[in-house]
Protein backbone atom coordinates (compact mmCIF):
# COMPACT_ATOMS: atom_id res chain seq x y z
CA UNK A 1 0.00 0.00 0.00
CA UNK A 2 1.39 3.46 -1.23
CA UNK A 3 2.07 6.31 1.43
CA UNK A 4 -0.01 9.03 1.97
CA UNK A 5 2.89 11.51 1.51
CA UNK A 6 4.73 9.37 -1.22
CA UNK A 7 5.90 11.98 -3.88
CA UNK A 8 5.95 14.99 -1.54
CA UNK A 9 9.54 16.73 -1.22
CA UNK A 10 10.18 18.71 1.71
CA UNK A 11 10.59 22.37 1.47
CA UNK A 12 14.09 23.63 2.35
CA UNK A 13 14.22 26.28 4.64
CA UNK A 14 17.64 27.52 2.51
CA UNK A 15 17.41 31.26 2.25
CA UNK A 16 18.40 32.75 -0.91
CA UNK A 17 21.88 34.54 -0.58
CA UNK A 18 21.91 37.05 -3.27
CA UNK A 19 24.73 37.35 -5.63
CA UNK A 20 27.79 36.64 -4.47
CA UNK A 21 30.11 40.37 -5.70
CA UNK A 22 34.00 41.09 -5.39
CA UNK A 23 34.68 44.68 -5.90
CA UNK A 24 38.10 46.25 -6.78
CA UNK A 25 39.42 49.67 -6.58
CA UNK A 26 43.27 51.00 -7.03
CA UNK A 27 43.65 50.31 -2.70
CA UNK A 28 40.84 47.61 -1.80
CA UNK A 29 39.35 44.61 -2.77
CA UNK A 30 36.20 44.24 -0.95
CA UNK A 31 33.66 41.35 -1.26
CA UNK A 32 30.20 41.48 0.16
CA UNK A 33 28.25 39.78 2.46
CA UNK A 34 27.07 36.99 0.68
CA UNK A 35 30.53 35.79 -0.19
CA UNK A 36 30.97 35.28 3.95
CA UNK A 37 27.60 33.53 3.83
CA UNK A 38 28.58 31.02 1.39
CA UNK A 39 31.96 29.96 2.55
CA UNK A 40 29.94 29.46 6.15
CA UNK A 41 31.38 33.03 7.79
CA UNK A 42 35.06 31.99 7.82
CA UNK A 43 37.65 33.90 10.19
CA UNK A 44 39.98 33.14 7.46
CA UNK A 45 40.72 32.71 3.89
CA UNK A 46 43.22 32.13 1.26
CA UNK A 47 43.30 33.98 -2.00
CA UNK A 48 44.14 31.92 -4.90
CA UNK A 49 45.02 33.19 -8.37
CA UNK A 50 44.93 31.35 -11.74
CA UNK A 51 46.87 33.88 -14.30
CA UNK A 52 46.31 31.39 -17.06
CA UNK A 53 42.71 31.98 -17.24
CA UNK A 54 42.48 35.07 -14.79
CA UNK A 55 40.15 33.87 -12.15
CA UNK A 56 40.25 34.50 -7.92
CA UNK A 57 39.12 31.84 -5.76
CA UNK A 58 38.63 32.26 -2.47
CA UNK A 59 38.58 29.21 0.46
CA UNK A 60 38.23 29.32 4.09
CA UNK A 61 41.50 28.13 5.78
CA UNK A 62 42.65 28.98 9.83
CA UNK A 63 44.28 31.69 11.28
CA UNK A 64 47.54 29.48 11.47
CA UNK A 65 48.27 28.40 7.67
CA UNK A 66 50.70 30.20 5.50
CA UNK A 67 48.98 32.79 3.53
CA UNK A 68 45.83 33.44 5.45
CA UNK A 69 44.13 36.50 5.63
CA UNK A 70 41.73 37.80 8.22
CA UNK A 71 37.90 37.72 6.23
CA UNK A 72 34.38 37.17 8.30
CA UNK A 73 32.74 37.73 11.85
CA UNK A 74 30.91 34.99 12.92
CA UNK A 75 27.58 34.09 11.24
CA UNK A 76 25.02 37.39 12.82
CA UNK A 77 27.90 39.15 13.72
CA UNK A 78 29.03 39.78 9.82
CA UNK A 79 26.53 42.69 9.03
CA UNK A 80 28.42 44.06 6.08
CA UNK A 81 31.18 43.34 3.28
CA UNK A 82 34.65 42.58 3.76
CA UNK A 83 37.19 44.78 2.96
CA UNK A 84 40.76 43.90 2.23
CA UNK A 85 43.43 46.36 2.41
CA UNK A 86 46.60 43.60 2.50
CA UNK A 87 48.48 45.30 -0.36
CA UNK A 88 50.06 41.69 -1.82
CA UNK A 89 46.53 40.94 -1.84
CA UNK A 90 45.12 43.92 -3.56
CA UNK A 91 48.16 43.89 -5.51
CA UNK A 92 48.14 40.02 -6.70
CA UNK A 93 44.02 40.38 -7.36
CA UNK A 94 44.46 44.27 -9.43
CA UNK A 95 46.45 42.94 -12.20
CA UNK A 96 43.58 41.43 -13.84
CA UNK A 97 41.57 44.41 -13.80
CA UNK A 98 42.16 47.87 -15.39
CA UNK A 99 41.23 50.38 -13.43
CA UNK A 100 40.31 53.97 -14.99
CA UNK A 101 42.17 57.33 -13.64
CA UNK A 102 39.04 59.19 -12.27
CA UNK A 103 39.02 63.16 -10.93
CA UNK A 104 39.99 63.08 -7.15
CA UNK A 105 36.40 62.94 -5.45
CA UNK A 106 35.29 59.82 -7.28
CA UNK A 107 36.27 55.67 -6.72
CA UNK A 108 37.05 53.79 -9.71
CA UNK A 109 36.13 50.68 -9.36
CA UNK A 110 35.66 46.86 -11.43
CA UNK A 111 32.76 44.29 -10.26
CA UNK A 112 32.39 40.72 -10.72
CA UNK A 113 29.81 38.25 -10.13
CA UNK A 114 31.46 35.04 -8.25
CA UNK A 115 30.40 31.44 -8.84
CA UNK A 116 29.81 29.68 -5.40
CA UNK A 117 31.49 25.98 -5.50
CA UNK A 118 30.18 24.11 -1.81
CA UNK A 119 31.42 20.79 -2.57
CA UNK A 120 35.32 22.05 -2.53
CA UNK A 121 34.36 25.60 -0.12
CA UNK A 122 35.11 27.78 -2.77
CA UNK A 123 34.14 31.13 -4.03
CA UNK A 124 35.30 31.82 -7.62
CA UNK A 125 35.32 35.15 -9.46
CA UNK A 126 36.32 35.47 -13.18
CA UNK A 127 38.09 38.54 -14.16
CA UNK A 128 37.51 38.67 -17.53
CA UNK A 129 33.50 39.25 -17.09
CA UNK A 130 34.38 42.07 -14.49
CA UNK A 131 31.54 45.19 -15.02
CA UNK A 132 33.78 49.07 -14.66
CA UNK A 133 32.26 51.29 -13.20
CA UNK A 134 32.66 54.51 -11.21
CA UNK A 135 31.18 55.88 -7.42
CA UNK A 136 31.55 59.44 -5.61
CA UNK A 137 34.42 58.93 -2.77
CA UNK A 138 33.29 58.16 0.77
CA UNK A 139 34.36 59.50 3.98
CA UNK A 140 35.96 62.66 4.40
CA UNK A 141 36.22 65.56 2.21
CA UNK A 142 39.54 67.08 1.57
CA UNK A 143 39.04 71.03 2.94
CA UNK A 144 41.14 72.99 -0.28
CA UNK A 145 42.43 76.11 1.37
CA UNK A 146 41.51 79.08 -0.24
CA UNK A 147 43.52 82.41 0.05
């Protein structure tokens, strides 16, 4: 005799993350929330670069392996993205992206979508569909002196 409920799938309470975005600018490489999310908040993470086919991957590793890099709060503590200022970082992760000369109070900036890879904790961003684009500078203004 067939189950009542034979057929039915249950519903997975998996909230949708969002797109997974790596921005870069000339100083910064910052990566936003959902990036933490996917990689399951990690403290730390390596930065891997494939020059062959200009992609950056990004895997959670511990705060004691060669090469790690400080990344995510813990899972409700992460409220916003993730900024990384480590210049062989910024520097190793820039060369695949041109970024324009823009007048001093604006940010140029590229953006790419990354591809979320859970079976080997992964994060990977390809360079070559990267979006330019440009935003008005945050933070302080520069007071010009005038005489």
């Amino acid at each position: 005799m067939a189950s009542l409920l034979q057929g039915f799938e249950e519903v997975r309470l998996v909230k949708p993350v969002g797109k997974i975005v790596m921005t870069v600018t000339d100083n910064a490489v910052r990566f936003n929330k959902a990036t933490a999310v996917v990689l399951g908040y990690p403290a730390f993470v390596k930065v891997l670069i494939n020059e062959r086919t200009k992609q950056i991957a990004i895997t959670p590793t511990t705060a004691k392996a060669d090469n790690g890099i400080k990344f995510s709060k813990g899972e409700g503590k992460q409220t916003a993205s993730i900024t990384v200022r480590d210049a062989a970082v910024v520097e190793a992760i820039k060369q695949f992206f041109e970024i324009a000369e823009v007048p001093e109070d604006q940010v140029a900036y590229q953006s790419v979508l990354g591809e979320s890879h859970p079976n080997d904790k992964a994060v990977i961003f390809d360079a070559t569909k990267a979006e330019a684009g440009v935003m008005k500078r945050r933070g302080r203004k520069k007071t010009v002196a005038t005489a």
